[in-house]
N, C-alpha and C. Protein backbone atom coordinates (compact mmCIF):
# COMPACT_ATOMS: atom_id res chain seq x y z
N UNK A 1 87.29 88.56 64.71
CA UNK A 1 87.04 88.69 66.13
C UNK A 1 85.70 88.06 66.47
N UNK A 2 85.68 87.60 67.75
CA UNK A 2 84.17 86.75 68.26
C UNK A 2 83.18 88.09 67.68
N UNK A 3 82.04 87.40 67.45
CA UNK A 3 80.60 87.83 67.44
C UNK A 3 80.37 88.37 68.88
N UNK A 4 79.90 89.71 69.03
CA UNK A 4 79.24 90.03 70.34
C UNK A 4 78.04 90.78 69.98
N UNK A 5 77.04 90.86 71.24
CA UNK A 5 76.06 92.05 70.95
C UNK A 5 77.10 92.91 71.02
N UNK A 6 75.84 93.82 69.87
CA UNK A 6 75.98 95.26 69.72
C UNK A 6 76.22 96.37 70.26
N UNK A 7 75.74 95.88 71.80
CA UNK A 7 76.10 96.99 72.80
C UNK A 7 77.69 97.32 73.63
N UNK A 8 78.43 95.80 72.88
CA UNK A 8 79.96 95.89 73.99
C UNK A 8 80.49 96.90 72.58
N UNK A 9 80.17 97.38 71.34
CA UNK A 9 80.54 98.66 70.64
C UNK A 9 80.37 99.65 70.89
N UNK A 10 79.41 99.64 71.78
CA UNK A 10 78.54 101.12 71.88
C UNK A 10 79.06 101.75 72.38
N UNK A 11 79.64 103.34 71.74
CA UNK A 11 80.22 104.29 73.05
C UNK A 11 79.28 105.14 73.76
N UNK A 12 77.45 104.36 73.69
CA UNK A 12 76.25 105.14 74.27
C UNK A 12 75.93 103.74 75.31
N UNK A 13 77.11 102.98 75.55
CA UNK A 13 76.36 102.09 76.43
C UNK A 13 76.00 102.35 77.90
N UNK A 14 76.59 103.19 78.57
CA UNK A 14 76.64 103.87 80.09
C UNK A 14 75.61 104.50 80.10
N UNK A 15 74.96 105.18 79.07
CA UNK A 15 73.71 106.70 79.37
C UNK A 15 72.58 105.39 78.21
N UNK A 16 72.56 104.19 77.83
CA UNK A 16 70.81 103.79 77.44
C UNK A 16 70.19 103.34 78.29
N UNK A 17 69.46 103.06 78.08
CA UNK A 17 68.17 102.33 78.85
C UNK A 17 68.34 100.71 78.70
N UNK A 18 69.02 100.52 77.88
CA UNK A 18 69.15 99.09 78.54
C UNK A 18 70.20 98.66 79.19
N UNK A 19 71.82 99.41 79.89
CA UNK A 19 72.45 99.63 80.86
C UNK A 19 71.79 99.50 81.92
N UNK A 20 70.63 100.01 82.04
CA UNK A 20 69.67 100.29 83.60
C UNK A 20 68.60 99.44 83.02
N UNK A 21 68.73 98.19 82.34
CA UNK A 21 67.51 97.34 82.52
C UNK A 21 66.26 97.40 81.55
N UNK A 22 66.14 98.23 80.99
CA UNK A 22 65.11 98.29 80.26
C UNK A 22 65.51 98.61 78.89
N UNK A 23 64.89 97.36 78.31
CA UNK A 23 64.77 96.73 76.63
C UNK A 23 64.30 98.66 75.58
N UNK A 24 65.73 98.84 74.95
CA UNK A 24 65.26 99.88 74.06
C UNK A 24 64.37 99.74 73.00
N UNK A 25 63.32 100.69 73.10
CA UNK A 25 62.08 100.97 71.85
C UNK A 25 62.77 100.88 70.35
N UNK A 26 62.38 99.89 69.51
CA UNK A 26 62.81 99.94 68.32
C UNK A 26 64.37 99.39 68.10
N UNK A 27 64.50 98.75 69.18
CA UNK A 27 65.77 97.54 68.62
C UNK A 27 65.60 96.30 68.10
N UNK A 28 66.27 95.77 67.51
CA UNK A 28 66.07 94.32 67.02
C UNK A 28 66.90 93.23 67.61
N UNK A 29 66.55 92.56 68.78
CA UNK A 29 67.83 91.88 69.53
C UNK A 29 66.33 90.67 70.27
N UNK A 30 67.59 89.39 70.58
CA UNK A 30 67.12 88.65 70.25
C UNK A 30 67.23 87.97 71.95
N UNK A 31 66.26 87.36 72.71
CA UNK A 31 66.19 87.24 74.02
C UNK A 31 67.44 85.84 74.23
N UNK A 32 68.21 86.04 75.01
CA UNK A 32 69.21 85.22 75.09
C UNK A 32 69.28 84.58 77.00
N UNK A 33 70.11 83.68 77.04
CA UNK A 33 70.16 83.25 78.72
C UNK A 33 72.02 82.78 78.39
N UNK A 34 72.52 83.66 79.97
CA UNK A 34 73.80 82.94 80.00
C UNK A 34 73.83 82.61 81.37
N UNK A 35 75.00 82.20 81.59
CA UNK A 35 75.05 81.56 83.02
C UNK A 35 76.38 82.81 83.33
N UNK A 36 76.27 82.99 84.68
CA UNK A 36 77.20 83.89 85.44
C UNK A 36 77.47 83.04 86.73
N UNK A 37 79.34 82.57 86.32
CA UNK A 37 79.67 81.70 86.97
C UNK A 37 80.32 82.40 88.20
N UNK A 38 79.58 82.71 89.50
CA UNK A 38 79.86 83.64 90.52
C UNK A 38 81.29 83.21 91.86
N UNK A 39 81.93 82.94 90.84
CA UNK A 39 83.31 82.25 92.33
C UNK A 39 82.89 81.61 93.08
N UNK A 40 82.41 80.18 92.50
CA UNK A 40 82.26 79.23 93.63
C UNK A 40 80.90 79.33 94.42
N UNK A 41 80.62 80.51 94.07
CA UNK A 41 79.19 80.32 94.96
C UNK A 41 77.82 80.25 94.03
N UNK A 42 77.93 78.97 93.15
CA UNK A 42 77.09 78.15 92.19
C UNK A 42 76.95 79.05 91.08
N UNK A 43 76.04 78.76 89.93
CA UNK A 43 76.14 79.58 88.48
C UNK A 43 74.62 79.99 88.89
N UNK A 44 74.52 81.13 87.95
CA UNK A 44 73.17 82.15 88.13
C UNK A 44 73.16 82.09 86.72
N UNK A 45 71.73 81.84 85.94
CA UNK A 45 71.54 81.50 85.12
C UNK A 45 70.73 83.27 84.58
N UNK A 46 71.02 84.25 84.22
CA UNK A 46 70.95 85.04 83.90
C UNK A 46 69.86 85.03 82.26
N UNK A 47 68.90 86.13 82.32
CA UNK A 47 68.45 86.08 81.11
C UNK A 47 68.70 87.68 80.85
N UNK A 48 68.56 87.72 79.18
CA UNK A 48 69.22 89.12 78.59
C UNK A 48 68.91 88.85 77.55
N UNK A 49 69.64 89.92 76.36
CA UNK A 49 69.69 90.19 75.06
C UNK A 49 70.59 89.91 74.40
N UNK A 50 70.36 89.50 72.98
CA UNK A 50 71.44 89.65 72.14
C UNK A 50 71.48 91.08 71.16
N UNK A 51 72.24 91.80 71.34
CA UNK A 51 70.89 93.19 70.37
C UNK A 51 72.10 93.13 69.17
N UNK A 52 70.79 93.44 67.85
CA UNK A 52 71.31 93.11 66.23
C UNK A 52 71.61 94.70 65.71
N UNK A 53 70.50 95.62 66.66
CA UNK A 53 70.14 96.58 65.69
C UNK A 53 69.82 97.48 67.25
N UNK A 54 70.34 98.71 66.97
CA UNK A 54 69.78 99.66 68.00
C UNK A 54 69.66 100.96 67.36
N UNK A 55 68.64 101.65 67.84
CA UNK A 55 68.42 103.48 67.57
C UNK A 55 69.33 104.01 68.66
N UNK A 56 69.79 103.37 69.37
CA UNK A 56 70.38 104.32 70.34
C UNK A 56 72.15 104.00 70.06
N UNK A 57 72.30 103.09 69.30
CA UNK A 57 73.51 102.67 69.00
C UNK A 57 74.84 103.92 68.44
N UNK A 58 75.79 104.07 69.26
CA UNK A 58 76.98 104.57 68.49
C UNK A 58 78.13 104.01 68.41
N UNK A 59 78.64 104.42 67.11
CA UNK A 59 79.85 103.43 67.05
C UNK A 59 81.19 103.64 68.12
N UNK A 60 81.94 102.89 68.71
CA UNK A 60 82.66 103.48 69.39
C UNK A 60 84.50 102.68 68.44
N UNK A 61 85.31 104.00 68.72
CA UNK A 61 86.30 103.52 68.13
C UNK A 61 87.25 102.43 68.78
N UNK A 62 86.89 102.23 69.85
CA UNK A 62 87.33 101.15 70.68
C UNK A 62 86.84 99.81 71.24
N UNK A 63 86.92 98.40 70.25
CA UNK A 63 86.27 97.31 70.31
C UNK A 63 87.02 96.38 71.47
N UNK A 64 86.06 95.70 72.12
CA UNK A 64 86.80 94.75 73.39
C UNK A 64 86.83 93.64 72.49
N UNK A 65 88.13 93.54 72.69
CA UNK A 65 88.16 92.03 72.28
C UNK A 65 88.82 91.01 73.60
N UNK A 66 88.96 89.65 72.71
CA UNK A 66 89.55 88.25 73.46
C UNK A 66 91.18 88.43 73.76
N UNK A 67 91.68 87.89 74.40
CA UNK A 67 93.33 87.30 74.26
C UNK A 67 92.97 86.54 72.83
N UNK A 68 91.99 85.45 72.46
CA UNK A 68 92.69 84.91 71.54
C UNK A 68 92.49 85.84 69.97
N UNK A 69 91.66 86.74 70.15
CA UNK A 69 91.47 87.60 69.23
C UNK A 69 92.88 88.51 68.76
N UNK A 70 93.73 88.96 69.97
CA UNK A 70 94.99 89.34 70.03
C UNK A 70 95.97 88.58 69.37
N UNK A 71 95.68 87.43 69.86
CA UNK A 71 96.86 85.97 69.62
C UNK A 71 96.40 86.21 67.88
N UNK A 72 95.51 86.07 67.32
CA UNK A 72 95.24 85.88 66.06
C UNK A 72 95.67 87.06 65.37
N UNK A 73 95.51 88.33 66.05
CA UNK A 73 96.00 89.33 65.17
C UNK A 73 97.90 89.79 64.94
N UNK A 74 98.45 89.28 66.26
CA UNK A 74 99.93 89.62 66.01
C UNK A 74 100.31 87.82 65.47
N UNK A 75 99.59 86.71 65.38
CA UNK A 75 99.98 85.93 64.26
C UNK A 75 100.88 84.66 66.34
N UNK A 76 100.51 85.09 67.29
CA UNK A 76 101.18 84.45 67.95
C UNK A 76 99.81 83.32 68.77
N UNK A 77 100.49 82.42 69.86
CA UNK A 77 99.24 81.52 70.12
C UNK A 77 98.68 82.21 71.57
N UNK A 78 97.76 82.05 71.73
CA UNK A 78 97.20 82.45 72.88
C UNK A 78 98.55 82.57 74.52
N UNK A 79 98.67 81.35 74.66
CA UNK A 79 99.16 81.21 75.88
C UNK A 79 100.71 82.69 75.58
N UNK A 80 101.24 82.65 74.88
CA UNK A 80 102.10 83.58 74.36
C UNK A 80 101.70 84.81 74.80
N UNK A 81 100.47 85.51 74.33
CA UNK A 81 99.98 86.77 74.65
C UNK A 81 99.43 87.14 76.31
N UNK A 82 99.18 85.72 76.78
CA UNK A 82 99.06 85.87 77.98
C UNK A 82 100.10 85.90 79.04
N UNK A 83 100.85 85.32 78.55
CA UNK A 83 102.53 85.84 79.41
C UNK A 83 102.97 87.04 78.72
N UNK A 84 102.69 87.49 77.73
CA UNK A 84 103.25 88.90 77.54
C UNK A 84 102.59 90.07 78.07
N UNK A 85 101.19 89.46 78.54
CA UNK A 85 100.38 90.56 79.93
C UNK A 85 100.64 90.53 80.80
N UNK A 86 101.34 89.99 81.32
CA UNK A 86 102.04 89.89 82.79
C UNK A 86 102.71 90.85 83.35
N UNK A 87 103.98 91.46 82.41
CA UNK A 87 104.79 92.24 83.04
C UNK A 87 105.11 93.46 82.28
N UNK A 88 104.72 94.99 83.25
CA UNK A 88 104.75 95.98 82.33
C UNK A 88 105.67 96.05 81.12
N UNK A 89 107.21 95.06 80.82
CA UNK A 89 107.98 94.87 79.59
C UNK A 89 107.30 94.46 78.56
N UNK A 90 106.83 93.15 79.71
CA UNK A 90 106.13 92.43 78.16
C UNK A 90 105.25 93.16 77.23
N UNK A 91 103.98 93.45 77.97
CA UNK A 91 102.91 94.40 77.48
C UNK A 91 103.65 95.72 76.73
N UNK A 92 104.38 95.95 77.44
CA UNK A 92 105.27 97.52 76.20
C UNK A 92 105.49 96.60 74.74
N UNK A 93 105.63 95.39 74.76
CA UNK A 93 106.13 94.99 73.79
C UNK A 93 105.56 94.41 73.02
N UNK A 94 103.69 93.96 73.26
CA UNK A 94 102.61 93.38 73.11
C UNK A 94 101.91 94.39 72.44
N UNK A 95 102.09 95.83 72.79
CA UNK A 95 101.86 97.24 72.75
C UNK A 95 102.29 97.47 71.12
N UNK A 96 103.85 97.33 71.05
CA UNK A 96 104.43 97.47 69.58
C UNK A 96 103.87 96.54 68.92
N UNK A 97 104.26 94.94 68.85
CA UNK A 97 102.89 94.17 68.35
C UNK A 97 102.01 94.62 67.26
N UNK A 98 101.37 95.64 68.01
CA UNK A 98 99.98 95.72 68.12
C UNK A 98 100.12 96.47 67.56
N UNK A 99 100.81 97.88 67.55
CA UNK A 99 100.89 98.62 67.07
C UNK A 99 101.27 98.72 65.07
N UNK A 100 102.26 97.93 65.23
CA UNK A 100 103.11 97.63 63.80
C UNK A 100 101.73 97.05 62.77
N UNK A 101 100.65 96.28 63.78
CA UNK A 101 99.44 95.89 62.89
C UNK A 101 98.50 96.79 62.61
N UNK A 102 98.59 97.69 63.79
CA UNK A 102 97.73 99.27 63.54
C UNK A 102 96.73 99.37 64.45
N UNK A 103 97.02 99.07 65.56
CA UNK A 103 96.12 98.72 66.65
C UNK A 103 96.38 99.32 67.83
N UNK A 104 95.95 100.19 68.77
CA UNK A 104 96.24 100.53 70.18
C UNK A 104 95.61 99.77 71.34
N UNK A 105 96.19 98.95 71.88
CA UNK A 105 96.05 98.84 73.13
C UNK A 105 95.71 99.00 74.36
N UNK A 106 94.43 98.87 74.96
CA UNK A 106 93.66 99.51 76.06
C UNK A 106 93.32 98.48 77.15
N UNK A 107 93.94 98.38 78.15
CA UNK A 107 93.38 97.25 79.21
C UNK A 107 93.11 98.02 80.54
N UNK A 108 91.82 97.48 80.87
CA UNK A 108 91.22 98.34 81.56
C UNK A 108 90.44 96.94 82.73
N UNK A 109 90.25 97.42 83.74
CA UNK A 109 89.98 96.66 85.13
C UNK A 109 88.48 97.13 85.35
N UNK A 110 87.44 96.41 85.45
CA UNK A 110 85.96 96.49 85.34
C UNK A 110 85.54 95.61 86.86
N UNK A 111 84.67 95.50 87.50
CA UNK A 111 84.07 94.61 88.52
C UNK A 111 82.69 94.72 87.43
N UNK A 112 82.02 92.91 87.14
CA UNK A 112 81.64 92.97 85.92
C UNK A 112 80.13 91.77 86.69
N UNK A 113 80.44 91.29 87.80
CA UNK A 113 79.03 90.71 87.85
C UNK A 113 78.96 90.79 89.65
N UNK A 114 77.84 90.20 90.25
CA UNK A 114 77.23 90.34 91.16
C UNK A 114 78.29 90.36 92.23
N UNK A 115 78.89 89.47 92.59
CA UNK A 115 80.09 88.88 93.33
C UNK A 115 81.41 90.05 93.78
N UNK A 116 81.30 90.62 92.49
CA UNK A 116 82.13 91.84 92.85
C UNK A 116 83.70 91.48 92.39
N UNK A 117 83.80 90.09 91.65
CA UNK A 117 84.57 89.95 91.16
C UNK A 117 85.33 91.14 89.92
N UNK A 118 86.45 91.10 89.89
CA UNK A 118 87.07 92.22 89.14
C UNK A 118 87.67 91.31 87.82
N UNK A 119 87.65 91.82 86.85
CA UNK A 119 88.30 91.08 85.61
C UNK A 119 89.61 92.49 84.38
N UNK A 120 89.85 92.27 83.74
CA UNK A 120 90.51 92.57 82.75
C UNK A 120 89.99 92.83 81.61
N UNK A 121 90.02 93.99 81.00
CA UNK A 121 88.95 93.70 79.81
C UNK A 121 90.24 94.52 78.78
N UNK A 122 89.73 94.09 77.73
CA UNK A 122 91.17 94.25 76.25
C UNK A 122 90.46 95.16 75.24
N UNK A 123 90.82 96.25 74.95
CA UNK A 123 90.52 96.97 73.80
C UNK A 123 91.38 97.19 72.99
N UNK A 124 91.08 97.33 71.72
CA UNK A 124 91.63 97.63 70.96
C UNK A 124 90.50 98.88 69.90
N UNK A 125 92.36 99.64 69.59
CA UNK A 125 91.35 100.91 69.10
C UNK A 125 92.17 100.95 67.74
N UNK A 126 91.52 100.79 66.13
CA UNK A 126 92.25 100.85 64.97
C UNK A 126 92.92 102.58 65.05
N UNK A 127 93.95 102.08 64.51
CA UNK A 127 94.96 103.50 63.81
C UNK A 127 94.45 104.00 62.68
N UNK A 128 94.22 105.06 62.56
CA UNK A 128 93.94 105.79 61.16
C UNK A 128 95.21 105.78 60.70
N UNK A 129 95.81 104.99 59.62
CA UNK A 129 97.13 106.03 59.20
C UNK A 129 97.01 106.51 57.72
């Protein structure tokens, strides 16, 4: 699965201090710049963190991943998994998939930057079996 900071694991990401902006005491993360491409109304060149290492860090059993992270794990190609999100069948069946590999399925609807744009976000949570 892609490399992300440390914090899209965190199931302490809502209640730290760097949710609300301010760099946690005793992390090890590394100053980063992305661009936040705001619908047309030009890119905002954003600066932030990459964080390696946190004290405030917990593990959470539910990792966000990609579509193509999906595509790679049930063995199918991207564009495939994205027509199988389309329609509550498909996804029931994207669901088993997923499941048969040992994986649960979590898609969840976020408004994620300034604009107020809304996106899709993909979890996946491993099966103990």
């Amino acid at each position: 699965m892609a490399k992300e900071t440390l914090c899209w694991g965190c199931a302490n990401y809502a209640h730290c201090s760097w949710s609300k902006g301010v760099p946690v005491e005793g992390w090890d993360a590394t100053p980063t710049k992305y661009v936040d491409k705001c619908g047309g109304y030009g890119d905002i060149v954003q600066e932030s963190y990459f964080v390696h290492s946190c004290p405030q860090y917990k593990g959470d059993p539910k990792q966000m991943v990609y579509v193509r992270d999906i595509a790679t794990i049930i063995n199918k190609s991207t564009r495939t998994v994205f027509r199988y999100l389309t329609t509550k069948r498909t996804r029931l069946y994207l669901r088993e998939l997923l499941k048969e590999k040992g994986y649960i399925l979590h898609i969840c609807k976020e408004i994620y930057n300034d604009c107020g744009e809304g996106v899709r976000t993909y979890y996946l949570e491993k099966i103990n079996k």
